[in-house]
N, C-alpha and C. Protein backbone atom coordinates (compact mmCIF):
# COMPACT_ATOMS: atom_id res chain seq x y z
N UNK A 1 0.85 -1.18 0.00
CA UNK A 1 0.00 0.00 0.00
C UNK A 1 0.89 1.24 0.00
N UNK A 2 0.58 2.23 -0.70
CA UNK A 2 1.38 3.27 -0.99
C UNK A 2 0.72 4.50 0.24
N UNK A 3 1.55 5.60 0.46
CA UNK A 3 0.55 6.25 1.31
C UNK A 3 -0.47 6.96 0.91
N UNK A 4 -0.58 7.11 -0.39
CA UNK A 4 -1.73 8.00 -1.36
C UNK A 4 -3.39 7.15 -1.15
N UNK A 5 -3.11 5.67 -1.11
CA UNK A 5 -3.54 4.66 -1.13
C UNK A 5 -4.39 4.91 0.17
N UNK A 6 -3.25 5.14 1.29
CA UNK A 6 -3.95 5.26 2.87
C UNK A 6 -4.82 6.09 3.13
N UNK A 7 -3.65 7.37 2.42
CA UNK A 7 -4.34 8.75 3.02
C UNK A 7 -6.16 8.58 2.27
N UNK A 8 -6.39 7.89 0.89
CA UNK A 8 -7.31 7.83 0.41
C UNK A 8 -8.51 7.35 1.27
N UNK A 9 -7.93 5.63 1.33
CA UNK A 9 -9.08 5.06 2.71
C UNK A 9 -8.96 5.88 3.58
N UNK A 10 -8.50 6.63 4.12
CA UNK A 10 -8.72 7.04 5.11
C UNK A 10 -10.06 8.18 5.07
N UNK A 11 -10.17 8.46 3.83
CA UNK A 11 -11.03 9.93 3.41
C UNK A 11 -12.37 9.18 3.33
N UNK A 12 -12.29 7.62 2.78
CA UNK A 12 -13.36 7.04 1.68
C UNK A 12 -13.70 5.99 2.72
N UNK A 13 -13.27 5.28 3.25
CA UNK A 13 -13.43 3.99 3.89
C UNK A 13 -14.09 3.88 5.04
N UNK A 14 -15.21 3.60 5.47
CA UNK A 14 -15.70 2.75 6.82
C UNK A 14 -14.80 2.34 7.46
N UNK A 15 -13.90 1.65 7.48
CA UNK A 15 -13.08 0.69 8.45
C UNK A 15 -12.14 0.77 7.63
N UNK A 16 -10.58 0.43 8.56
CA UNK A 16 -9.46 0.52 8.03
C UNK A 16 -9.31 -0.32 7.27
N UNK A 17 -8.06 -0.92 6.28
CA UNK A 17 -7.90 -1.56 5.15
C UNK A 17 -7.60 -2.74 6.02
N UNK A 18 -7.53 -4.01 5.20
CA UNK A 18 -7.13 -5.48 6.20
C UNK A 18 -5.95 -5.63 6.30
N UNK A 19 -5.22 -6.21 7.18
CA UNK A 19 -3.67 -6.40 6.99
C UNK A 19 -2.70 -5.52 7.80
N UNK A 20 -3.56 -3.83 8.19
CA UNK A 20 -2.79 -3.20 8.61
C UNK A 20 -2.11 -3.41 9.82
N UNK A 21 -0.88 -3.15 10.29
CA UNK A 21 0.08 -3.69 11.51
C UNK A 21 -1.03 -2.41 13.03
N UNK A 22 -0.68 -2.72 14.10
CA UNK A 22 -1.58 -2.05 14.59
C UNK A 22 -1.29 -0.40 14.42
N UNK A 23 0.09 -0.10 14.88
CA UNK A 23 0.78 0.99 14.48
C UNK A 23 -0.01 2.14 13.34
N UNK A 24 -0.04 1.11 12.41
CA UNK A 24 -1.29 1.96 11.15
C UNK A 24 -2.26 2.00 11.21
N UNK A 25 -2.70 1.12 12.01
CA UNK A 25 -4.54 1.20 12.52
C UNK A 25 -5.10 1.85 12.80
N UNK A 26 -4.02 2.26 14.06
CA UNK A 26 -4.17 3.46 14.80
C UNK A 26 -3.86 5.20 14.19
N UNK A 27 -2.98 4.48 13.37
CA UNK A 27 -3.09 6.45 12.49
C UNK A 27 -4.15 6.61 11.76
N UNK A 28 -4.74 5.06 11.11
CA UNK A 28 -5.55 5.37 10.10
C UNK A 28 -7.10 6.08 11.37
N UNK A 29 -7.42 5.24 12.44
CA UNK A 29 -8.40 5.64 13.42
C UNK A 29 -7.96 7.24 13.21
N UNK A 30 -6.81 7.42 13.86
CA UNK A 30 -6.27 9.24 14.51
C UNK A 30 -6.74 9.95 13.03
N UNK A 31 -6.74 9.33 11.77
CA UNK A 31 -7.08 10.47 10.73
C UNK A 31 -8.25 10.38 10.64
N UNK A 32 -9.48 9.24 11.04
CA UNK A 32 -10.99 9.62 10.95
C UNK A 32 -11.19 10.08 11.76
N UNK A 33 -10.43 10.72 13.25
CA UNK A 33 -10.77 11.78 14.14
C UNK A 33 -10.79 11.33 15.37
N UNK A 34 -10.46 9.98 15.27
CA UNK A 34 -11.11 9.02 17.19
C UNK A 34 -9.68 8.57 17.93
N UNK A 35 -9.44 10.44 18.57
CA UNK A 35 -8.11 9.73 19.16
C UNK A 35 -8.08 9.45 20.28
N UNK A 36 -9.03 8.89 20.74
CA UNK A 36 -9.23 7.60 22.02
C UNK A 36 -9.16 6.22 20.98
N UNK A 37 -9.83 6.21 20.25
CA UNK A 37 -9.84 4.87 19.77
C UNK A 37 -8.31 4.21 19.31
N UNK A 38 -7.86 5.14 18.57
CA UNK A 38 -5.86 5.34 17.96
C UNK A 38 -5.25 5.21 19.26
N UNK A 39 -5.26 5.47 20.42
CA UNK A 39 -4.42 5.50 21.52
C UNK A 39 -4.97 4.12 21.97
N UNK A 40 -5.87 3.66 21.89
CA UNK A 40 -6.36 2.64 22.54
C UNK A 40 -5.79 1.09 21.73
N UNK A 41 -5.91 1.26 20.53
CA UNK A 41 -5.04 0.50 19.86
C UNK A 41 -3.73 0.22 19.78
N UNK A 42 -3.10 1.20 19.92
CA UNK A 42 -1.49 0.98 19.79
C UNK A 42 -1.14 0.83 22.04
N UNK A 43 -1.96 1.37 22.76
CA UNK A 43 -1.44 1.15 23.96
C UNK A 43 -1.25 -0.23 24.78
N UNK A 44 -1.20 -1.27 24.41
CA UNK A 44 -0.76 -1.97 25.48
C UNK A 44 0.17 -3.16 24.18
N UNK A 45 0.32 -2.42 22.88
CA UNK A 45 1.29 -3.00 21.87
C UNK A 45 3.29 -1.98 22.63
N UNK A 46 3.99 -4.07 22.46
CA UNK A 46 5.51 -3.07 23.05
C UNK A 46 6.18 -3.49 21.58
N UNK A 47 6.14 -2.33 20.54
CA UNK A 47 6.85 -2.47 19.88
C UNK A 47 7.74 -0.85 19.58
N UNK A 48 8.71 -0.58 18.79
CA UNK A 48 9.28 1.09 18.75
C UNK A 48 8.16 1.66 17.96
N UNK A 49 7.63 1.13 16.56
CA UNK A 49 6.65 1.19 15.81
C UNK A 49 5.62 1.74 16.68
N UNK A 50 4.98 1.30 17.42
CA UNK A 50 4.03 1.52 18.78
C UNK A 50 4.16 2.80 19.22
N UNK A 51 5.42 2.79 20.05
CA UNK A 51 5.82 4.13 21.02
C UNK A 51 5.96 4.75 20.09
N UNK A 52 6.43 4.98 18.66
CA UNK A 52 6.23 6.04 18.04
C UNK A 52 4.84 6.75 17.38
N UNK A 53 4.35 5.70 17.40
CA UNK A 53 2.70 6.59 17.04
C UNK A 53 2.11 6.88 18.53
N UNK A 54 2.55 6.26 19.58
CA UNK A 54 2.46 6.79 20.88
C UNK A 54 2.39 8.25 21.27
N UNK A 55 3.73 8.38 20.81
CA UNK A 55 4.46 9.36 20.81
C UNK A 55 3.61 10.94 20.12
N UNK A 56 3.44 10.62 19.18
CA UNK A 56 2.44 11.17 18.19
C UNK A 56 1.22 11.54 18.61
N UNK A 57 0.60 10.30 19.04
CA UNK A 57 -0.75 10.77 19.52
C UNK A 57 -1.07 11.78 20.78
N UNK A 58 0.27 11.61 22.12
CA UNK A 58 0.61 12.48 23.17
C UNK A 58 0.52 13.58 23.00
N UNK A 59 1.81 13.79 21.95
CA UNK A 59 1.75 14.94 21.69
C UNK A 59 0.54 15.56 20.67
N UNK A 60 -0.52 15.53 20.29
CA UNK A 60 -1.75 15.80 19.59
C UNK A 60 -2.31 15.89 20.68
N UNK A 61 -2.61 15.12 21.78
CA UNK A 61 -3.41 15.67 22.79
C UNK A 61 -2.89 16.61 23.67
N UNK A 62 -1.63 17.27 23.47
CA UNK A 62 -1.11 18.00 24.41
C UNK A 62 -0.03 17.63 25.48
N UNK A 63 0.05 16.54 25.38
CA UNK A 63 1.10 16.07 26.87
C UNK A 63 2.14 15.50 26.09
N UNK A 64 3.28 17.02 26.46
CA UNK A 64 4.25 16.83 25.87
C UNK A 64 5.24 15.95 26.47
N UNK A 65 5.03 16.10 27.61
CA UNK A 65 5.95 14.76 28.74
C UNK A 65 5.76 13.57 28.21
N UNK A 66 4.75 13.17 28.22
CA UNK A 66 4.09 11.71 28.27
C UNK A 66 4.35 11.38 26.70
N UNK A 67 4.64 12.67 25.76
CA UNK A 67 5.27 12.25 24.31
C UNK A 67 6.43 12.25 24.72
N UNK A 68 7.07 13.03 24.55
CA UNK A 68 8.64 13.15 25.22
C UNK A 68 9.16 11.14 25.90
N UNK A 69 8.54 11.23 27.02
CA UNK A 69 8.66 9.68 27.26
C UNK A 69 8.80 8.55 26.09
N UNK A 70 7.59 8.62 25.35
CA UNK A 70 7.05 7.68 23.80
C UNK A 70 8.31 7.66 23.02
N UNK A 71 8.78 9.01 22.75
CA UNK A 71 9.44 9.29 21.34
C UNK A 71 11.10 8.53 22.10
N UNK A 72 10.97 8.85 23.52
CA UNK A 72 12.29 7.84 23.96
C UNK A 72 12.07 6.20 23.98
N UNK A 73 10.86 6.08 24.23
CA UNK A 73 11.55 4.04 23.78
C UNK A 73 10.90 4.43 22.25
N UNK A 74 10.32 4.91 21.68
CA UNK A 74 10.92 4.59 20.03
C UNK A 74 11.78 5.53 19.39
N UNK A 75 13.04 5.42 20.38
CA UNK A 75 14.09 5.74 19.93
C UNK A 75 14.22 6.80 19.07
N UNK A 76 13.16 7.72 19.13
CA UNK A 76 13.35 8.59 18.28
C UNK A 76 13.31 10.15 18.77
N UNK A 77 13.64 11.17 18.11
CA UNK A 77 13.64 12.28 18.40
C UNK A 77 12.38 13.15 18.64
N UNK A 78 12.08 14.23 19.78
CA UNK A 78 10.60 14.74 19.68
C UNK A 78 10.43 15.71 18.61
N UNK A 79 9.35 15.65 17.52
CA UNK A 79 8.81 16.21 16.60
C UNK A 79 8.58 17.64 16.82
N UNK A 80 8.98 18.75 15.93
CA UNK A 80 8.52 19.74 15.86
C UNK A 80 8.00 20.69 14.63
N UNK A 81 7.65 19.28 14.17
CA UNK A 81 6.77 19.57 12.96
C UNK A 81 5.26 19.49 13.07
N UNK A 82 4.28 20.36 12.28
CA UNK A 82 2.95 20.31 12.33
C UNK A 82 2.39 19.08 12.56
N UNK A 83 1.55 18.98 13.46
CA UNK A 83 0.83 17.62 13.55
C UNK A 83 0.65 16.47 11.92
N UNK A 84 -0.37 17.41 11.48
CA UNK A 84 -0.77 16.89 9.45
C UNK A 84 0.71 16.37 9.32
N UNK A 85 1.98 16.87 9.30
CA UNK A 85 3.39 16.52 8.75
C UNK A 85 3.59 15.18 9.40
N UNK A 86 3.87 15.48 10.78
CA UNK A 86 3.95 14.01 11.99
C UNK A 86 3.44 12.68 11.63
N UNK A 87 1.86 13.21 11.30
CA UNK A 87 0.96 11.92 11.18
C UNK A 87 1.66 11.43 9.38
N UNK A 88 1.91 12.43 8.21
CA UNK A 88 2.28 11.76 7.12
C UNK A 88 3.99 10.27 7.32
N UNK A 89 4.46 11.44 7.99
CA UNK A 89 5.55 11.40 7.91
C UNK A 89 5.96 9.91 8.54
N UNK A 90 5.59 9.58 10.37
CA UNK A 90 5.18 8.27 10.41
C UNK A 90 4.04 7.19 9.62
N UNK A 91 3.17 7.36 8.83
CA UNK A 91 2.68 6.32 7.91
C UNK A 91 3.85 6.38 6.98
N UNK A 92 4.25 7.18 6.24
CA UNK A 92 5.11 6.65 5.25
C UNK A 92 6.20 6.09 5.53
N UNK A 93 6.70 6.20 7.06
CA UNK A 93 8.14 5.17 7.84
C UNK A 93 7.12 3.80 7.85
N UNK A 94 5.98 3.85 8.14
CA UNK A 94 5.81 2.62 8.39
C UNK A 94 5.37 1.94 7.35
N UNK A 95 5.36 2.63 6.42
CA UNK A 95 4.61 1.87 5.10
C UNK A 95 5.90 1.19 4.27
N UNK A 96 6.96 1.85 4.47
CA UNK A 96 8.05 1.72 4.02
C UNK A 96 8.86 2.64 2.99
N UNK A 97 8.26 3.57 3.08
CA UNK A 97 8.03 4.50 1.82
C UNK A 97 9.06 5.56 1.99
């Protein structure tokens, strides 16, 4: 799946596409708007993949600590790019893209 592909279901689709790892599940949920449902999915998954959409979703709700924490076990740096950028930017790491 390409991310044009995602970002599409995501605009068009009832339910996410089949196959997706949870990591994408949960962005695809966070882009139809249900970010309880996106946090609820990726939270009790221990993968870096995980803590980084973790990470993501924290910081979208405001708690920059509790991102700050995320973006450290997935090893990655805290974002200070526009949310819209964040959310592309991890689907297309995880898509492979």
């Amino acid at each position: 799946m390409t991310f044009d592909e995602f970002r599409k279901s995501v605009r068009i689709d009832g339910k996410p596409p089949a196959g997706l790892s949870a990591p994408l599940r949960a962005l695809w949920i966070d882009g139809k708007g249900d970010w309880a449902r996106a946090h609820a999915t990726v939270d009790s998954v221990e993968t870096k993949d995980a803590a980084r959409v973790h990470a993501y979703l924290h910081r979208k709700e405001g708690d920059r600590d509790n991102a700050r924490y995320w973006y450290g076990r997935a090893g990655a740096t805290p974002s200070t790019e526009p949310l819209e950028r964040e959310w592309e930017q991890v689907v297309r790491a995880l898509l492979g893209e």
